[in-house]
N, C-alpha and C. Protein backbone atom coordinates (compact mmCIF):
# COMPACT_ATOMS: atom_id res chain seq x y z
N UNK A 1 20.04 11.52 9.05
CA UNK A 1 19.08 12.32 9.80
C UNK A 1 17.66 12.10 9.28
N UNK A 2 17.58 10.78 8.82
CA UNK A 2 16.12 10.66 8.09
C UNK A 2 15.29 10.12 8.77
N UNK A 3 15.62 9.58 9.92
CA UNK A 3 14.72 9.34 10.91
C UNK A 3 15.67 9.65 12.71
N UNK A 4 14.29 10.39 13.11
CA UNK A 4 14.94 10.83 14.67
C UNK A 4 14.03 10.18 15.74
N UNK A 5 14.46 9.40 16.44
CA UNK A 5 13.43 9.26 17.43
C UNK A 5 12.56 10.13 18.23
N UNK A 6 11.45 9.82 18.33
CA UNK A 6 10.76 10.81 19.18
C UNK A 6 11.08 10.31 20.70
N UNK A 7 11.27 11.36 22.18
CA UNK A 7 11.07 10.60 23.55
C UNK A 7 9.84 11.61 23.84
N UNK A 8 8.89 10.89 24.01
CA UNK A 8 7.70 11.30 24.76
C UNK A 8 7.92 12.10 25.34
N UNK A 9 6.81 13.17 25.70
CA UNK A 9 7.05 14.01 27.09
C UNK A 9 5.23 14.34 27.52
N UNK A 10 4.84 15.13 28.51
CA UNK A 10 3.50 15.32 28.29
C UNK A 10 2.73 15.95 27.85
N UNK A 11 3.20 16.26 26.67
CA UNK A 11 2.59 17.05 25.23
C UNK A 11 2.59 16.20 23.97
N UNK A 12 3.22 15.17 23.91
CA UNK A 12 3.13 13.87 23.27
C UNK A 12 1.99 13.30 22.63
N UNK A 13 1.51 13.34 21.71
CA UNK A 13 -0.04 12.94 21.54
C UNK A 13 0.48 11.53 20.68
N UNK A 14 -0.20 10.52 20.69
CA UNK A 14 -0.67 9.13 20.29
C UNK A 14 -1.50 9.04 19.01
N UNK A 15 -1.64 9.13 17.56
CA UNK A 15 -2.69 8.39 16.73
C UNK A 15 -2.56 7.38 16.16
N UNK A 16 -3.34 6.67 16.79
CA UNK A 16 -3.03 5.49 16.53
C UNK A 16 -3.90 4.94 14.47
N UNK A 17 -2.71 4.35 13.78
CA UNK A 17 -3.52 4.28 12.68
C UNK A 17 -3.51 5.66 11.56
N UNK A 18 -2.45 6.53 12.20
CA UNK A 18 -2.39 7.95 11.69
C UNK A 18 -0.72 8.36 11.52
N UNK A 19 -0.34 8.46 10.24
CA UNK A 19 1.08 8.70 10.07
C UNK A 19 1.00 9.87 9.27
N UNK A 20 1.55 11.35 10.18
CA UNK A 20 1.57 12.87 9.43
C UNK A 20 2.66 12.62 8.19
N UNK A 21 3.65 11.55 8.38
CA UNK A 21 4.90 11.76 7.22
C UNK A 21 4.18 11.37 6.02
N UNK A 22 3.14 10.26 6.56
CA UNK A 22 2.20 9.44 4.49
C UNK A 22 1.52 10.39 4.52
N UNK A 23 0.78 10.97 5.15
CA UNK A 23 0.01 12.40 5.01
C UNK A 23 0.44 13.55 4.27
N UNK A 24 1.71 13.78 4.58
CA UNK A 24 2.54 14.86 4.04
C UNK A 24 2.49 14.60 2.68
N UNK A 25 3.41 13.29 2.57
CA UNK A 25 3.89 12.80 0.97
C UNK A 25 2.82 12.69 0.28
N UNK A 26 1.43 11.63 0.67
CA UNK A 26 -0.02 12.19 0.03
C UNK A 26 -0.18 12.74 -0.74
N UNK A 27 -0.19 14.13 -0.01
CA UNK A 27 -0.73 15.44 0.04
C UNK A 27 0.12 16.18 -1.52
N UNK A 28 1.74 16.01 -1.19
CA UNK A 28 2.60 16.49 -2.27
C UNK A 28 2.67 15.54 -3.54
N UNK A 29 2.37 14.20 -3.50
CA UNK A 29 1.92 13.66 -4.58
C UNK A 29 0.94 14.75 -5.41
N UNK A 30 -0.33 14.41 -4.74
CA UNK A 30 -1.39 14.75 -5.12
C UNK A 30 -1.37 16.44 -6.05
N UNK A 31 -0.05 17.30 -4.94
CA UNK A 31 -0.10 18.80 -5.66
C UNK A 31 0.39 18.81 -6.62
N UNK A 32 1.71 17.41 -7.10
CA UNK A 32 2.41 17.52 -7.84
C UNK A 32 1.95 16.78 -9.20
N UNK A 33 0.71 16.47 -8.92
CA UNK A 33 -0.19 14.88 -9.96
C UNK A 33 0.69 13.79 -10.16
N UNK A 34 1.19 13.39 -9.33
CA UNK A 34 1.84 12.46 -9.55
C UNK A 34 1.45 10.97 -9.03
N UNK A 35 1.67 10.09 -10.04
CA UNK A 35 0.98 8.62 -9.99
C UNK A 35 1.72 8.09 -10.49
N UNK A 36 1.00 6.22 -9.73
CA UNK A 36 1.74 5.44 -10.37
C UNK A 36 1.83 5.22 -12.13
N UNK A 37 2.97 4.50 -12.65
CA UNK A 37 2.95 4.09 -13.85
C UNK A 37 1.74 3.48 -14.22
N UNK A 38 0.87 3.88 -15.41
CA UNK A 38 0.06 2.99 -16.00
C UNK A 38 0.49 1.29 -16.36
N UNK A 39 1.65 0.96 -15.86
CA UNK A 39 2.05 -0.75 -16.10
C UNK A 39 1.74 -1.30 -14.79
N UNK A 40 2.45 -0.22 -14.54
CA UNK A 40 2.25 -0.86 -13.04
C UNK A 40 1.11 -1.17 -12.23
N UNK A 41 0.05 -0.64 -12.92
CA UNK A 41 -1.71 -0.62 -12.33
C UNK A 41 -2.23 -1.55 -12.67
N UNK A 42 -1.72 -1.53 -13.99
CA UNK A 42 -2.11 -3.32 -14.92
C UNK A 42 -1.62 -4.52 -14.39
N UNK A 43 -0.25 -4.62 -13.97
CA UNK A 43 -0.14 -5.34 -13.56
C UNK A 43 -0.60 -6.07 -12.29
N UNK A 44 -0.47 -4.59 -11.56
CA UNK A 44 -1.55 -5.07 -9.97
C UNK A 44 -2.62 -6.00 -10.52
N UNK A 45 -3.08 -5.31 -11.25
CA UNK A 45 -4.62 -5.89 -11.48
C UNK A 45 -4.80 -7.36 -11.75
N UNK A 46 -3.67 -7.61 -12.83
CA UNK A 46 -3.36 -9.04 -13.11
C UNK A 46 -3.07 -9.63 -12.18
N UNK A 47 -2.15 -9.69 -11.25
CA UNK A 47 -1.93 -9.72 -9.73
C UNK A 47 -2.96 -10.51 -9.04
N UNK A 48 -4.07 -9.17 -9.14
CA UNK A 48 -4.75 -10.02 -8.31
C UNK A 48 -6.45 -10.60 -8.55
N UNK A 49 -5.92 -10.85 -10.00
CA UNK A 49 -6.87 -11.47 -11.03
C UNK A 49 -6.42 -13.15 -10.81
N UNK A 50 -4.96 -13.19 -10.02
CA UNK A 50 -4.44 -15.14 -9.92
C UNK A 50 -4.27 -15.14 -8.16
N UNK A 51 -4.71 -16.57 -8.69
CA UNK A 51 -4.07 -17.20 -7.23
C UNK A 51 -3.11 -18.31 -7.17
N UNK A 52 -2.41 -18.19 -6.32
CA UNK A 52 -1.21 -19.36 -6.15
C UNK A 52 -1.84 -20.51 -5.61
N UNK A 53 -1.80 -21.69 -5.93
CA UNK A 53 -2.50 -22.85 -5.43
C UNK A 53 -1.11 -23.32 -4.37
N UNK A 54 -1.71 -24.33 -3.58
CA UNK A 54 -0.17 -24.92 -2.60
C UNK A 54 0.77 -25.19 -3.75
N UNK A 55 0.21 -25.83 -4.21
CA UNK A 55 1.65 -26.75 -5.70
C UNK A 55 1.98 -25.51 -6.29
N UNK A 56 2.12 -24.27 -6.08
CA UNK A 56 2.93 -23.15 -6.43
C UNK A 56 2.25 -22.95 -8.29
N UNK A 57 0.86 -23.53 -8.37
CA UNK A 57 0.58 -23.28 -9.99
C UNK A 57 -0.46 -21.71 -9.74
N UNK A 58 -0.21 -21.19 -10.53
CA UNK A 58 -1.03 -19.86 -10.79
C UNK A 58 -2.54 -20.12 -11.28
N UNK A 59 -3.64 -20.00 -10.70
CA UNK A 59 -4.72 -19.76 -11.18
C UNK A 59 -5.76 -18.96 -11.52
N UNK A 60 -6.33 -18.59 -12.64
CA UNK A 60 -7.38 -17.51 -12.51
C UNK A 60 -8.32 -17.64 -11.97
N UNK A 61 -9.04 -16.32 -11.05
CA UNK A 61 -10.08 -16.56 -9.82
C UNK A 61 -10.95 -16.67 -10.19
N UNK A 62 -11.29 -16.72 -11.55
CA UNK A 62 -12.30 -16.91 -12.50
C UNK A 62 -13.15 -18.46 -12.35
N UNK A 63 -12.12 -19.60 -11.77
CA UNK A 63 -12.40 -20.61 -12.40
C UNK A 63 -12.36 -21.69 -10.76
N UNK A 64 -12.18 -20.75 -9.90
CA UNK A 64 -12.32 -21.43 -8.11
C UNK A 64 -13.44 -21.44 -8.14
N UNK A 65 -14.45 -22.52 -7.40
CA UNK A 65 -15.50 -22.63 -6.87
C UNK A 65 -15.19 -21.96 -5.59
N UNK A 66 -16.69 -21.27 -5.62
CA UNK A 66 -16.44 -20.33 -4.26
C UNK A 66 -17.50 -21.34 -3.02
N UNK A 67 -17.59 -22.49 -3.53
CA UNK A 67 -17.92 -23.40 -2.38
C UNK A 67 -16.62 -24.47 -1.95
């Protein structure tokens, strides 16, 4: 029962770009302070501190010419 379809009717409203369920959870994150792991932030970061070249080698963006 974790997801129900909605069928339209003409009280139905459309937002487009707008989801009340991430809104909700958001919201109860936020009351509950809850966040991601501090590893896990680091790692993003490292993430997206590289880039994958075609030949699948990892590079730091440090060192691409941006011409």
């Amino acid at each position: 029962m974790g997801y129900l379809p909605v069928v339209p009717d003409e009280t139905f409203e459309v937002y487009n770009g707008v989801s009340r369920t991430r809104e909700a959870i958001v919201e109860f994150l936020r009351e509950k302070d809850i966040s991601r792991p501090l590893h896990n932030i680091e790692r993003k970061k490292r993430e997206q501190s590289m880039v994958v070249s075609a030949g699948g080698l990892e590079i730091d963006r440090e060192f691409i010419s941006p011409l």
